[in-house]
N, C-alpha and C. Protein backbone atom coordinates (compact mmCIF):
# COMPACT_ATOMS: atom_id res chain seq x y z
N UNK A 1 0.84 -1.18 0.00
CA UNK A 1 0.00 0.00 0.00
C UNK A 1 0.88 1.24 0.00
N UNK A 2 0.27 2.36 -0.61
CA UNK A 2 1.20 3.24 -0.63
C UNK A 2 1.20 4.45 0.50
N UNK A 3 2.03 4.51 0.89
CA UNK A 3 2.52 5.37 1.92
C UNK A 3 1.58 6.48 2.23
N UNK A 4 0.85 6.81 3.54
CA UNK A 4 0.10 7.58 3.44
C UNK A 4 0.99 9.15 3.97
N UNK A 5 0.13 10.22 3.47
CA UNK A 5 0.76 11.50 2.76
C UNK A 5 0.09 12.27 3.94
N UNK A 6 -0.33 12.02 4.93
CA UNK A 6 -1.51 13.34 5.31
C UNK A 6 -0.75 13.49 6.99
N UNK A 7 -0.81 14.40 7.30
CA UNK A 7 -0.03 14.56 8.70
C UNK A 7 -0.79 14.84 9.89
N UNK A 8 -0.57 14.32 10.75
CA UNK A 8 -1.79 14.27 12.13
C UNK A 8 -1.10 15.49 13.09
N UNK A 9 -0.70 16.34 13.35
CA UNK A 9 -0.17 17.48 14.38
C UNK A 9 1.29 16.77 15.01
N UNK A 10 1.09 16.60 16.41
CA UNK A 10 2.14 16.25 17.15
C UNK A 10 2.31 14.69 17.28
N UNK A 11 1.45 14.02 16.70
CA UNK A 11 1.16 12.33 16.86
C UNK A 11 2.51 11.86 17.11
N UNK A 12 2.66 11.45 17.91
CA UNK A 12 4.02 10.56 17.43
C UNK A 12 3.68 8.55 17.38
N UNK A 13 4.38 8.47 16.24
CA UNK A 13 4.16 7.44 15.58
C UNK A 13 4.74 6.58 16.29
N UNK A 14 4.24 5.09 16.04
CA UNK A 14 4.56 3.64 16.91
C UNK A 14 4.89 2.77 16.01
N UNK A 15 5.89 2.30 15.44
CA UNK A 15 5.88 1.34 14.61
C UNK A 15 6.63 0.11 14.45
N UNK A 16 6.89 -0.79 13.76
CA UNK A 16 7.48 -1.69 13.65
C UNK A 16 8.06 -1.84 12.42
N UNK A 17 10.01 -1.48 12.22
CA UNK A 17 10.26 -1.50 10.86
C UNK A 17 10.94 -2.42 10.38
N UNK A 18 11.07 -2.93 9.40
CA UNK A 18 11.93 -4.11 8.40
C UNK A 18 12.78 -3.34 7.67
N UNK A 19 13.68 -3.37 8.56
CA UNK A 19 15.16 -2.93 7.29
C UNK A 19 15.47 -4.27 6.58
N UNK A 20 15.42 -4.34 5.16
CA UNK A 20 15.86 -5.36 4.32
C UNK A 20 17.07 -4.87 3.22
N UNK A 21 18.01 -5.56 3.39
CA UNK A 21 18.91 -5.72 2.38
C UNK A 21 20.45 -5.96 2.37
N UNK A 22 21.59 -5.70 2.31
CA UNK A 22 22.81 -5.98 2.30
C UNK A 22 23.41 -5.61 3.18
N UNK A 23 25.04 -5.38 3.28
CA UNK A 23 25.89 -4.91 4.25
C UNK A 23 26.08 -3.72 4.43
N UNK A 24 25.05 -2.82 3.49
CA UNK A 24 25.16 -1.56 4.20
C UNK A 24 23.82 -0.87 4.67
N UNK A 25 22.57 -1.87 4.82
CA UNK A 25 21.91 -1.53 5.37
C UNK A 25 22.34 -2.35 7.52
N UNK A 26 23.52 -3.49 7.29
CA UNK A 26 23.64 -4.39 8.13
C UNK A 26 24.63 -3.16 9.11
N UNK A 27 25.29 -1.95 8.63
CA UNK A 27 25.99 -1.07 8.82
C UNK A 27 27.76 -1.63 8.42
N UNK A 28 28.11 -2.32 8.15
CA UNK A 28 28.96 -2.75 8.13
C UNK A 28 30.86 -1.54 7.64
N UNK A 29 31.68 -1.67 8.82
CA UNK A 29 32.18 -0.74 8.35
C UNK A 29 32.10 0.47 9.98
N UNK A 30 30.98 0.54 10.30
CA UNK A 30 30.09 1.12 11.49
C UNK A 30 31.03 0.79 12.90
N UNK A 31 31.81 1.32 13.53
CA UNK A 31 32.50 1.14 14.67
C UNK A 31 31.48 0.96 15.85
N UNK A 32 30.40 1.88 15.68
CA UNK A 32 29.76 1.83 16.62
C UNK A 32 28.79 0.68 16.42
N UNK A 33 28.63 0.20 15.01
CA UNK A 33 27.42 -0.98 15.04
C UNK A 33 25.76 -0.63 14.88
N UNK A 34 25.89 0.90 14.41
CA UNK A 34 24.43 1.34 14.10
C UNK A 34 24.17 1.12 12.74
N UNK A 35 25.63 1.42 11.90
CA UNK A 35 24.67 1.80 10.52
C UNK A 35 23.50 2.64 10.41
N UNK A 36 23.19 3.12 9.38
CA UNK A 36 22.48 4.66 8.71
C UNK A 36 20.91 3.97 9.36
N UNK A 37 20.46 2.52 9.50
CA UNK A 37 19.52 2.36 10.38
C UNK A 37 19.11 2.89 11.31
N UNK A 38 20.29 2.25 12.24
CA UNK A 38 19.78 2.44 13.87
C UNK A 38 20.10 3.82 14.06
N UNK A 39 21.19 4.40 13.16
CA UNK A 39 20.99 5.79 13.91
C UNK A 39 19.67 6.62 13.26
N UNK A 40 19.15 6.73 11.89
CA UNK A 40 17.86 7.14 12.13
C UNK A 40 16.98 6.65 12.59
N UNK A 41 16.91 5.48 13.24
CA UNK A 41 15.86 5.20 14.21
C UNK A 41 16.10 5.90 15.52
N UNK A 42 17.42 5.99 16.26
CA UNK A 42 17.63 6.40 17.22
C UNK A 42 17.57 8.36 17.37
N UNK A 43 17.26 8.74 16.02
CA UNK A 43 17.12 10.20 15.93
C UNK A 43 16.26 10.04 15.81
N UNK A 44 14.75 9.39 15.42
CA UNK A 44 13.55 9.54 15.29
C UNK A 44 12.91 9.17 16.98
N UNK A 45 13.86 8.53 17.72
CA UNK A 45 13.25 7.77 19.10
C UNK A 45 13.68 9.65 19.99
N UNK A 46 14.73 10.13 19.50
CA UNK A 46 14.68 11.34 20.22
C UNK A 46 13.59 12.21 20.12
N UNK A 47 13.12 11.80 18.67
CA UNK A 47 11.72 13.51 18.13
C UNK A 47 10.50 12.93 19.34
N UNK A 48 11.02 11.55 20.00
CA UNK A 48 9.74 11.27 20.29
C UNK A 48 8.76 9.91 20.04
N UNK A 49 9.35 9.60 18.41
CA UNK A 49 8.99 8.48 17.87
C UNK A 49 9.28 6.94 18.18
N UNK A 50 8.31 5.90 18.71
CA UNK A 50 8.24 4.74 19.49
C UNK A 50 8.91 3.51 18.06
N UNK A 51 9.98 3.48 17.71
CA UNK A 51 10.14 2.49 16.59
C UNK A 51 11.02 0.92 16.83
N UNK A 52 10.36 0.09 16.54
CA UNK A 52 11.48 -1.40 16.80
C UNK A 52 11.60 -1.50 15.74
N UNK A 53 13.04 -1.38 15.60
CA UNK A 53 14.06 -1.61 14.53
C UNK A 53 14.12 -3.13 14.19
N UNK A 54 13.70 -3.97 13.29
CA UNK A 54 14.46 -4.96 13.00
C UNK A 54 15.66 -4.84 11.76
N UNK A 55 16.92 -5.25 11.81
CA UNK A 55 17.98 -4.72 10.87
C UNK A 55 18.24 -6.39 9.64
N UNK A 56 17.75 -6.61 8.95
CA UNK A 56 17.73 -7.88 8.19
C UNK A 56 18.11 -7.38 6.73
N UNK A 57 19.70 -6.91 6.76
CA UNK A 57 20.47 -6.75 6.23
C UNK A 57 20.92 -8.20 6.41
N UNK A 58 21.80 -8.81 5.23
CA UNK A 58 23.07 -9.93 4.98
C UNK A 58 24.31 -9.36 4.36
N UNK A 59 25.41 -9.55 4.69
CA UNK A 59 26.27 -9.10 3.89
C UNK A 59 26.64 -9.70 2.76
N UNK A 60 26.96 -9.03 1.24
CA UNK A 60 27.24 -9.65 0.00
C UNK A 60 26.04 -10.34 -0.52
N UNK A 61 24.86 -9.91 -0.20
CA UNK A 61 23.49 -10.66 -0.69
C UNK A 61 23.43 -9.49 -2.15
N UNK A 62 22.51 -10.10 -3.01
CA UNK A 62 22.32 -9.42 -4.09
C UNK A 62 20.50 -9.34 -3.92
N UNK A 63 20.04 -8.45 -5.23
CA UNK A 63 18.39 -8.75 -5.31
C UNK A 63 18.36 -10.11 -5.48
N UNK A 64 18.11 -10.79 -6.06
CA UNK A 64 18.03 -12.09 -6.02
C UNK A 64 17.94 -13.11 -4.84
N UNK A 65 18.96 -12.80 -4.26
CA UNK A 65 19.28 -13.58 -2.65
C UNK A 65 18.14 -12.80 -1.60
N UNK A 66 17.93 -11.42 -1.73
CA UNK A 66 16.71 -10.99 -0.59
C UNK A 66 15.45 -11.30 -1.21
N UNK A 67 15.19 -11.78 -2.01
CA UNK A 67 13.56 -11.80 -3.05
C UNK A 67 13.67 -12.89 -2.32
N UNK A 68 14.29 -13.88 -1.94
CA UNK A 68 14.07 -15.31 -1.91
C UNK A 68 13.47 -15.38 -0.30
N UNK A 69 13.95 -14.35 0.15
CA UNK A 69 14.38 -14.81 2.13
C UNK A 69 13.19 -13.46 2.37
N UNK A 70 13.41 -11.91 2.24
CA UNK A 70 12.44 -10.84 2.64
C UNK A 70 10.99 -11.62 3.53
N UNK A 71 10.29 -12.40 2.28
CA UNK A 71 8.69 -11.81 2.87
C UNK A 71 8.80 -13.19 3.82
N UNK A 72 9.41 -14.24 4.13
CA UNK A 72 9.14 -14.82 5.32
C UNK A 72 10.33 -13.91 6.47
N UNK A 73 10.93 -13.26 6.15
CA UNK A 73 11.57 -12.82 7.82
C UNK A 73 10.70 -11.43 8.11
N UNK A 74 10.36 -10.90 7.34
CA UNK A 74 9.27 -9.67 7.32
C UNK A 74 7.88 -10.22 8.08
N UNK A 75 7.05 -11.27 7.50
CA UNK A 75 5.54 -12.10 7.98
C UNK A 75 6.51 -12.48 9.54
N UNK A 76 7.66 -13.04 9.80
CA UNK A 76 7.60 -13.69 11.73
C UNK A 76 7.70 -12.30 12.14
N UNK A 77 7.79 -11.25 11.51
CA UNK A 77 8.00 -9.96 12.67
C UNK A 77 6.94 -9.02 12.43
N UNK A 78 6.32 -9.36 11.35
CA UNK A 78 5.14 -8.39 11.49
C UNK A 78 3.79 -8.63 11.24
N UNK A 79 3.37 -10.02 10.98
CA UNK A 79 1.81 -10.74 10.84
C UNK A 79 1.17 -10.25 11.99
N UNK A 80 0.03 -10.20 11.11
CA UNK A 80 -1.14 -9.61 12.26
C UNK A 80 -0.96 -8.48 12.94
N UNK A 81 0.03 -7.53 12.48
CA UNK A 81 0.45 -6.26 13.07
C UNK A 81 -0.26 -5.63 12.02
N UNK A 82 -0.57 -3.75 12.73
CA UNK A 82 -0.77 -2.69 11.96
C UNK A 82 0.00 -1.64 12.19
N UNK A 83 0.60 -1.77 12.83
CA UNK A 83 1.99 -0.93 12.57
C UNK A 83 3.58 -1.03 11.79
N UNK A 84 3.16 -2.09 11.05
CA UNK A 84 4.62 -2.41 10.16
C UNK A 84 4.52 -1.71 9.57
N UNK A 85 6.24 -1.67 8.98
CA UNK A 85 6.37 -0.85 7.55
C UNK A 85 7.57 -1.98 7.03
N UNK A 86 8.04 -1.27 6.04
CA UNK A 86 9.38 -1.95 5.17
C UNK A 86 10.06 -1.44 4.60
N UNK A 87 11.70 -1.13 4.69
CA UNK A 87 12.40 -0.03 3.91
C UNK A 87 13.28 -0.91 3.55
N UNK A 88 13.48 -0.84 1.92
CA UNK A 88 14.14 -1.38 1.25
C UNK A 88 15.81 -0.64 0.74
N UNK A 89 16.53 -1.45 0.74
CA UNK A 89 17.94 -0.80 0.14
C UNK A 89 18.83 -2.13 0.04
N UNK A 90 19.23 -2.28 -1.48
CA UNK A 90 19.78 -3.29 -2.20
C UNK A 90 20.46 -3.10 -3.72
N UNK A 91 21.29 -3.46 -3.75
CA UNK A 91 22.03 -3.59 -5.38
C UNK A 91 23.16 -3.17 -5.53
N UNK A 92 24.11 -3.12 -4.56
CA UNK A 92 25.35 -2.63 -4.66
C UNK A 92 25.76 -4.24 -5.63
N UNK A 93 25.82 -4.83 -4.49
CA UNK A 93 26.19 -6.56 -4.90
C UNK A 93 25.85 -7.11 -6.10
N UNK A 94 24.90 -6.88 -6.74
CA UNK A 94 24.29 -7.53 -8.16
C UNK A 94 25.60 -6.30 -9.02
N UNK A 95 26.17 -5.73 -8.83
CA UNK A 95 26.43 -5.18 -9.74
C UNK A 95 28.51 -5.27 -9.60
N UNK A 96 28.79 -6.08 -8.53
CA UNK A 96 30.02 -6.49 -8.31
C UNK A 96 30.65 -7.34 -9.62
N UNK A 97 32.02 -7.37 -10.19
CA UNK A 97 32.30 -8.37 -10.78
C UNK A 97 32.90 -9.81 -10.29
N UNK A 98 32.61 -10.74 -11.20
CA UNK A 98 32.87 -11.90 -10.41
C UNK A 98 34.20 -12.37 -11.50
N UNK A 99 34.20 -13.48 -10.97
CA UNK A 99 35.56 -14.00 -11.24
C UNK A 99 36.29 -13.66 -12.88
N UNK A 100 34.91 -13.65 -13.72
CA UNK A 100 34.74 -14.30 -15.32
C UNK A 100 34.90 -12.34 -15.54
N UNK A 101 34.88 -11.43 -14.70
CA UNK A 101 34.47 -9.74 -15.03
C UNK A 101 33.10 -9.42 -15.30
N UNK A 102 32.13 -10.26 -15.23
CA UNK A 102 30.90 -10.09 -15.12
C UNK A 102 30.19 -9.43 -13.89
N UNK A 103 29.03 -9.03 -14.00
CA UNK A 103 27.78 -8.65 -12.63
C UNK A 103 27.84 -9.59 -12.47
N UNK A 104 27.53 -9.79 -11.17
CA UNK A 104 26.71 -11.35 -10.29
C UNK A 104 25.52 -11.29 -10.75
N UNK A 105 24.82 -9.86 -11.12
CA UNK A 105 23.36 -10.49 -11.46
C UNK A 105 23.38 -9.64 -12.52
N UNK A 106 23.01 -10.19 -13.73
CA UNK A 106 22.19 -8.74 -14.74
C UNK A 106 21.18 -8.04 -14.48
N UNK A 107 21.42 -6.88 -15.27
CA UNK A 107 20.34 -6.13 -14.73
C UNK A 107 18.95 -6.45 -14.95
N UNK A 108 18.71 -7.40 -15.90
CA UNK A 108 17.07 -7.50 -16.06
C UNK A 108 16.67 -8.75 -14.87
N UNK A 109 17.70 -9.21 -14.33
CA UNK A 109 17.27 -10.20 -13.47
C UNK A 109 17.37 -9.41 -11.80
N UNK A 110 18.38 -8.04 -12.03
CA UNK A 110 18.06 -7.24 -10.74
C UNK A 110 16.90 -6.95 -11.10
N UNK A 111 16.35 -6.45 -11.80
CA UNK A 111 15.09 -5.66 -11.72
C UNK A 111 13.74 -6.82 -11.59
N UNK A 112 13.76 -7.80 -12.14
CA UNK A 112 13.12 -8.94 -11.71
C UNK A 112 13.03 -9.22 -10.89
N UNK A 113 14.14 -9.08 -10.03
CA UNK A 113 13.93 -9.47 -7.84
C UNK A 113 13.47 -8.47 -7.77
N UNK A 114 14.18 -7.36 -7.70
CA UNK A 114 13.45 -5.94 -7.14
C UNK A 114 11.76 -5.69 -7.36
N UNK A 115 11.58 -6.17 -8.72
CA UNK A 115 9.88 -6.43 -9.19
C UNK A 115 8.71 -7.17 -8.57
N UNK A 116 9.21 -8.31 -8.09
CA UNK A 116 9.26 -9.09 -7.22
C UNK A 116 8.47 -9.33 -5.61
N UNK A 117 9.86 -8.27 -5.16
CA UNK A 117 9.72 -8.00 -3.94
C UNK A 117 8.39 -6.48 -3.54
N UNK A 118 8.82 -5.72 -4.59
CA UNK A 118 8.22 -4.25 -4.31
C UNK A 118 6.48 -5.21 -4.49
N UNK A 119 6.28 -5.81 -5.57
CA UNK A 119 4.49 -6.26 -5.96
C UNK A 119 4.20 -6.92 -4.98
N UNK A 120 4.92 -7.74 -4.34
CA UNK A 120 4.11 -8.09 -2.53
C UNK A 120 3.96 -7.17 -1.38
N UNK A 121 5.14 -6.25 -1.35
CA UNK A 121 5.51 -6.00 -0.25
C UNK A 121 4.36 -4.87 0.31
N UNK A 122 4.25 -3.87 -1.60
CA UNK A 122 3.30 -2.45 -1.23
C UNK A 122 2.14 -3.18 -0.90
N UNK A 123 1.39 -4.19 -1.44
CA UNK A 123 -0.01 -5.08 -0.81
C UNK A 123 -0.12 -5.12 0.78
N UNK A 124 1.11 -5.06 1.50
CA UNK A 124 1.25 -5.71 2.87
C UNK A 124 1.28 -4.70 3.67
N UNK A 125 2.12 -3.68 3.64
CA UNK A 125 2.90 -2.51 4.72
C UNK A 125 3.30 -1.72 3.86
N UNK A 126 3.16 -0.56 4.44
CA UNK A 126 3.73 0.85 3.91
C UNK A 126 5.64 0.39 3.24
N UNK A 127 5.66 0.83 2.03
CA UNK A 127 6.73 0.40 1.32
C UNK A 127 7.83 1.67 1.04
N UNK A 128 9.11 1.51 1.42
CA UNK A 128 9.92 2.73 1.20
C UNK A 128 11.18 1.82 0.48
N UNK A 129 11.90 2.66 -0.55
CA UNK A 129 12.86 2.04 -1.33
C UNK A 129 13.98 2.99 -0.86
N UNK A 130 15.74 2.98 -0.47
CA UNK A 130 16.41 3.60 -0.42
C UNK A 130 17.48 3.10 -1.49
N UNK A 131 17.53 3.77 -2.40
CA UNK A 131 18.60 3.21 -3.86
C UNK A 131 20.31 2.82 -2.99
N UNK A 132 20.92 2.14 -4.10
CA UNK A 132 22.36 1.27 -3.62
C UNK A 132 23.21 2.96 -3.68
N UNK A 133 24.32 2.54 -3.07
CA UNK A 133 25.64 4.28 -2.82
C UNK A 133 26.44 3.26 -3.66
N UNK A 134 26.98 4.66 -3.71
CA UNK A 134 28.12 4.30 -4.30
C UNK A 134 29.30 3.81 -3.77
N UNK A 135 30.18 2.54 -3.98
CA UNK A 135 31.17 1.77 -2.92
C UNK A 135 32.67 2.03 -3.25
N UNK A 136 32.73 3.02 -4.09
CA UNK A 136 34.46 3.57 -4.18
C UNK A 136 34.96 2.51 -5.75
N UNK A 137 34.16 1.71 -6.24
CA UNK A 137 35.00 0.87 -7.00
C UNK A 137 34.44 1.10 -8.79
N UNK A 138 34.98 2.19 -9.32
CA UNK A 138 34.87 2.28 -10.77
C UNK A 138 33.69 1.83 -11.32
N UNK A 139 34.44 0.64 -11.70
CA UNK A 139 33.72 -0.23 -13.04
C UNK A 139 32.41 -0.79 -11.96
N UNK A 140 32.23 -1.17 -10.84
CA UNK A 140 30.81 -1.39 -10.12
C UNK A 140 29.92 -0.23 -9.72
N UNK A 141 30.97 0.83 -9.62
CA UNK A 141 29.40 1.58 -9.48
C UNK A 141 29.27 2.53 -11.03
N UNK A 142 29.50 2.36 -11.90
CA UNK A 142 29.07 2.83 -13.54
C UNK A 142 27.78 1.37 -13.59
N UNK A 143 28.03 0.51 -13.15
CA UNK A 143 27.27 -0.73 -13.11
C UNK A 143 25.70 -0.76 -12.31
N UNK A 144 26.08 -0.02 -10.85
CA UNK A 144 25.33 0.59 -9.75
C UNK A 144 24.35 1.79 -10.22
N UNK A 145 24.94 2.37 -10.78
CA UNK A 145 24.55 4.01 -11.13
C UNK A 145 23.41 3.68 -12.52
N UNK A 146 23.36 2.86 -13.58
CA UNK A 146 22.51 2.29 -14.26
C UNK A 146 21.62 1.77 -13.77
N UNK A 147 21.95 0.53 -12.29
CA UNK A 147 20.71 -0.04 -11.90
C UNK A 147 20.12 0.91 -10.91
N UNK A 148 20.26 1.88 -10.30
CA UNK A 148 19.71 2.64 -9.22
C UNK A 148 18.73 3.76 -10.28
N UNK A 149 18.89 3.82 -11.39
CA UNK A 149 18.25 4.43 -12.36
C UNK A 149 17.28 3.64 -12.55
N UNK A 150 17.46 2.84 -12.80
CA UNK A 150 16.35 1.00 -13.27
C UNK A 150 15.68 1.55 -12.60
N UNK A 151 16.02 1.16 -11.09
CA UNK A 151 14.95 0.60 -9.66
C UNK A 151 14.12 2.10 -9.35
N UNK A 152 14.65 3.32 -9.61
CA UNK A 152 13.96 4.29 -9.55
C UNK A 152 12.54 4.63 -10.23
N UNK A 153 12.53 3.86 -11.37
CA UNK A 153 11.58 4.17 -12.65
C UNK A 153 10.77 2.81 -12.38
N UNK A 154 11.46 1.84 -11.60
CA UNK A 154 10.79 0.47 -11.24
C UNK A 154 9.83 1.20 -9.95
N UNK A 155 10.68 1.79 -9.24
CA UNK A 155 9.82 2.16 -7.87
C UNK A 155 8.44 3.36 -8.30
N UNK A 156 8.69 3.84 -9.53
CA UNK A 156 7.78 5.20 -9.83
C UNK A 156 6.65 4.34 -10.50
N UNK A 157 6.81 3.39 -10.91
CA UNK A 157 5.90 2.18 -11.95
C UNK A 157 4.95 1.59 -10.75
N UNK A 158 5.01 1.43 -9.57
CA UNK A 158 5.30 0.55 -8.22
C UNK A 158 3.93 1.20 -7.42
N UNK A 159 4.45 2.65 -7.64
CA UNK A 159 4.05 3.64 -6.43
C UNK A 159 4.70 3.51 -5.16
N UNK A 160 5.65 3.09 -5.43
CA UNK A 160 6.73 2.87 -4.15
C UNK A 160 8.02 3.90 -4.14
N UNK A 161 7.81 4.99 -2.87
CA UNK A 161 8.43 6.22 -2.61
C UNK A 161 9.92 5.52 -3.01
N UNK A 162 10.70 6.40 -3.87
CA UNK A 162 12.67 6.13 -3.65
C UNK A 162 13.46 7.28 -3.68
N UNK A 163 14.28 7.23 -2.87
CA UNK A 163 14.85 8.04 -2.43
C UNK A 163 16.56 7.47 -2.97
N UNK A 164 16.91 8.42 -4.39
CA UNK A 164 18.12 8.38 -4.48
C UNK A 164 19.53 9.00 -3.57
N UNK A 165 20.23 8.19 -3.23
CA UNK A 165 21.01 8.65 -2.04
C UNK A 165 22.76 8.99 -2.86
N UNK A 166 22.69 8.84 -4.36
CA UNK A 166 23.68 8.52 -4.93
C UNK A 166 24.64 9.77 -5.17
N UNK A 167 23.76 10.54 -5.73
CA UNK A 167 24.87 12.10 -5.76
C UNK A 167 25.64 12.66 -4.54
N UNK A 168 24.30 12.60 -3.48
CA UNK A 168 25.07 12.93 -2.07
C UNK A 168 25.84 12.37 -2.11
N UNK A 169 26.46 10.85 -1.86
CA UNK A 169 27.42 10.38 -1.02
C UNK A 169 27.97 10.50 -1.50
N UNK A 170 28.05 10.87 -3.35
CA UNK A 170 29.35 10.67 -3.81
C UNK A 170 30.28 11.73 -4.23
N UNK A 171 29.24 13.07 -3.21
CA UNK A 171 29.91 14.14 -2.88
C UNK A 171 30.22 14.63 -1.62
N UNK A 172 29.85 13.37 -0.65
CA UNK A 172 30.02 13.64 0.66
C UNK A 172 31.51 12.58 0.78
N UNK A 173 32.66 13.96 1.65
CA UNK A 173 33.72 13.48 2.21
C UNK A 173 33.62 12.76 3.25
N UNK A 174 32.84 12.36 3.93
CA UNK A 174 32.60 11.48 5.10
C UNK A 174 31.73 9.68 4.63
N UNK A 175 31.56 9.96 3.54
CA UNK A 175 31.00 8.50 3.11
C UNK A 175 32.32 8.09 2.16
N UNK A 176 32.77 8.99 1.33
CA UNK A 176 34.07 8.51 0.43
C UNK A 176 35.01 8.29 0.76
N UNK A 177 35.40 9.33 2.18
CA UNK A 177 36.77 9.06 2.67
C UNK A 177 37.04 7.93 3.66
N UNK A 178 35.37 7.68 4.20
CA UNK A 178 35.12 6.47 5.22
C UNK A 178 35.73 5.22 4.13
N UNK A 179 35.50 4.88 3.32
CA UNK A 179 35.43 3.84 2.55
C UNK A 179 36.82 3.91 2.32
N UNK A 180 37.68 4.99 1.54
CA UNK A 180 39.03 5.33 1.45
C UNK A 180 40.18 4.17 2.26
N UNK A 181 39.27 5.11 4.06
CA UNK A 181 40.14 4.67 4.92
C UNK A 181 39.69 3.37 5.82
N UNK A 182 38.85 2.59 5.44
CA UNK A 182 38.58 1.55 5.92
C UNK A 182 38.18 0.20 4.69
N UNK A 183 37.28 -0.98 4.70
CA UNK A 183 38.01 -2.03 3.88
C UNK A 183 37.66 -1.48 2.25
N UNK A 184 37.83 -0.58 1.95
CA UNK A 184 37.71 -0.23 -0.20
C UNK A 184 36.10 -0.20 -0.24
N UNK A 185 35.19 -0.62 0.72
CA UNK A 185 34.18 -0.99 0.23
C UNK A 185 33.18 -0.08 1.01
N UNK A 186 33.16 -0.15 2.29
CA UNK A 186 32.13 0.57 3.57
C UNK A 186 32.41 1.94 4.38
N UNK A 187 31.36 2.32 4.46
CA UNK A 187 32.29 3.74 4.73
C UNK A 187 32.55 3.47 6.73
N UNK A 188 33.14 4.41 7.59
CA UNK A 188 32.74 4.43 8.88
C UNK A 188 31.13 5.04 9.16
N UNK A 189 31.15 5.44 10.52
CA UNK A 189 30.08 5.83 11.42
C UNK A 189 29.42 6.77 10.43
N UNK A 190 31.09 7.70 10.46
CA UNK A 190 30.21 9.43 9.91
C UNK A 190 29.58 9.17 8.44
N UNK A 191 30.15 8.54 7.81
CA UNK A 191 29.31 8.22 6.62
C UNK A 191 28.27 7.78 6.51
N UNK A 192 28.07 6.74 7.61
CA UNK A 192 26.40 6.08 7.80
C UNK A 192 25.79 7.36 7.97
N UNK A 193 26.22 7.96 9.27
CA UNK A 193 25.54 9.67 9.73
C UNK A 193 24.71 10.30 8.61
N UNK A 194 25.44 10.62 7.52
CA UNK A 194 25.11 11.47 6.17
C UNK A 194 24.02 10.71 6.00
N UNK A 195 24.12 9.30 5.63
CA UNK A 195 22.98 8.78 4.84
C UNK A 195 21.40 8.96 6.05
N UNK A 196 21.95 8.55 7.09
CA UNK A 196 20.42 8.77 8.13
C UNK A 196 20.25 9.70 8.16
N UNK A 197 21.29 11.11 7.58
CA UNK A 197 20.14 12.43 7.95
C UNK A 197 19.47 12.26 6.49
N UNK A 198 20.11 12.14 5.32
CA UNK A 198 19.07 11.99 3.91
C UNK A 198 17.83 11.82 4.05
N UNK A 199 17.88 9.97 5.27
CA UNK A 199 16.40 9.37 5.20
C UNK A 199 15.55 10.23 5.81
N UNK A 200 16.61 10.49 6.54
CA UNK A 200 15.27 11.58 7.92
C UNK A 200 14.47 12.87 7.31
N UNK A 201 15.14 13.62 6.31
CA UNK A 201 15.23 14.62 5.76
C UNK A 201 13.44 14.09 4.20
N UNK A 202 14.14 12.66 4.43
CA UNK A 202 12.97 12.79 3.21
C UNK A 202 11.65 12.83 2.96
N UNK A 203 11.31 13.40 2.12
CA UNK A 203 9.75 13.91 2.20
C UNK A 203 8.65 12.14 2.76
N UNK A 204 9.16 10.97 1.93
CA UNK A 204 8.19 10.17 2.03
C UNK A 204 8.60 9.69 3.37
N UNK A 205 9.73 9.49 3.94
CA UNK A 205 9.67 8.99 5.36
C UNK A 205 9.34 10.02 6.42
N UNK A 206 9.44 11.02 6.26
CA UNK A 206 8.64 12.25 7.22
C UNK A 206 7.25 12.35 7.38
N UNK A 207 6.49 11.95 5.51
CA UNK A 207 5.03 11.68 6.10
C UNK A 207 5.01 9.96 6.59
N UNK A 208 5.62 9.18 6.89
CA UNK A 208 5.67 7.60 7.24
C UNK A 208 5.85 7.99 8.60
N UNK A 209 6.68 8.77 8.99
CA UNK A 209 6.66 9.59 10.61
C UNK A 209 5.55 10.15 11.29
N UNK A 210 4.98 10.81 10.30
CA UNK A 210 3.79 11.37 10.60
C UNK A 210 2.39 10.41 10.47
N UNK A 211 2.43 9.28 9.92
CA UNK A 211 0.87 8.83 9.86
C UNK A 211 0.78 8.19 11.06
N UNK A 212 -0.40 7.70 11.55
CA UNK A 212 -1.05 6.89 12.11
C UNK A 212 -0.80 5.80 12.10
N UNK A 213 -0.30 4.24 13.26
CA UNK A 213 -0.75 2.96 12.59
C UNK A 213 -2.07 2.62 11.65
């Protein structure tokens, strides 16, 4: 279902969220162990807002690998609830090369999981998409930067809010230089930081803040 738009005054919201997707929704990289998750959950628990975080990130998973696993770890944490939601962020990995210099996944078969997942998920709980960053490595994110275009025009097809996170980071010195100086791939803390103020900042998760269960 699609995200409702209308704002109640001071309500503060109660919810139950499904972070789904890879190692940088898992925070990985994160000294402190929040990742761009828990710390916008933990800035939304300051405005006031009542949220249980579940973090069901895997590391090195692609679309493909979360289409398969999502809607049963999503249904044990949120059946029979009316306060779920689901925020999606995935595709760095489908777009890695593998041994042969290939993607792990092509893109019509990313967009096939991603297709997938979004046509159950908006039926179930309020649906939010956060597009893949960019991971410091050339030839994968020219690879990245095509499919985060895909999944954008997939998510606008969908009615499922997305929030490109790609220009920022890859003009923010605290997500590039994190990655720089730690394994080529993840940024540190302050880089997660950047990305949770984005989410916080964005129009569709501000009214997802604001509705009602």
């Amino acid at each position: 279902m699609p995200v409702p738009s209308h704002r109640v005054g001071a309500y503060h919201v109660r919810m139950r969220l499904c972070f789904i997707g890879d190692s940088y929704v898992t925070g990985t990289g994160d000294e402190t162990c929040q990742g761009w998750a828990g710390r916008l959950c933990a800035l939304e628990g300051q405005a006031g807002h009542d949220l249980t975080l579940y973090n069901l990130g895997i590391r090195g998973q692609t679309s493909h690998d979360i289409a398969l696993r999502w809607q049963g770890e999503a249904l044990a944490r949120l059946h029979g609830r009316n306060d779920g939601g689901i925020v999606l962020s995935f595709g760095a990995n489908d777009a890695v090369a593998d041994a042969a210099g290939q993607p792990r996944l092509a893109l019509q078969d990313s967009l096939h999981a991603t297709e997938r997942i979004l046509r159950v998920a908006r039926t179930r709980w309020p649906t939010l998409m956060i597009g893949p960053p960019p991971v410091g490595q050339p030839g994968s994110d020219r690879r990245t930067r095509v499919l985060e275009q895909a999944m954008a025009a997939l998510c606008s097809q969908a009615g499922v809010p997305f929030l490109s996170v790609w220009a920022p980071l890859l003009d923010s010195a605290a997500w590039c230089g994190g990655i720089a100086q730690g394994d080529g791939l993840h940024p540190g803390g302050a880089g997660y930081a950047v990305l949770a103020r984005l989410v916080q900042g964005w129009p569709a998760w501000r009214d997802l803040m604001a509705a009602p269960p």
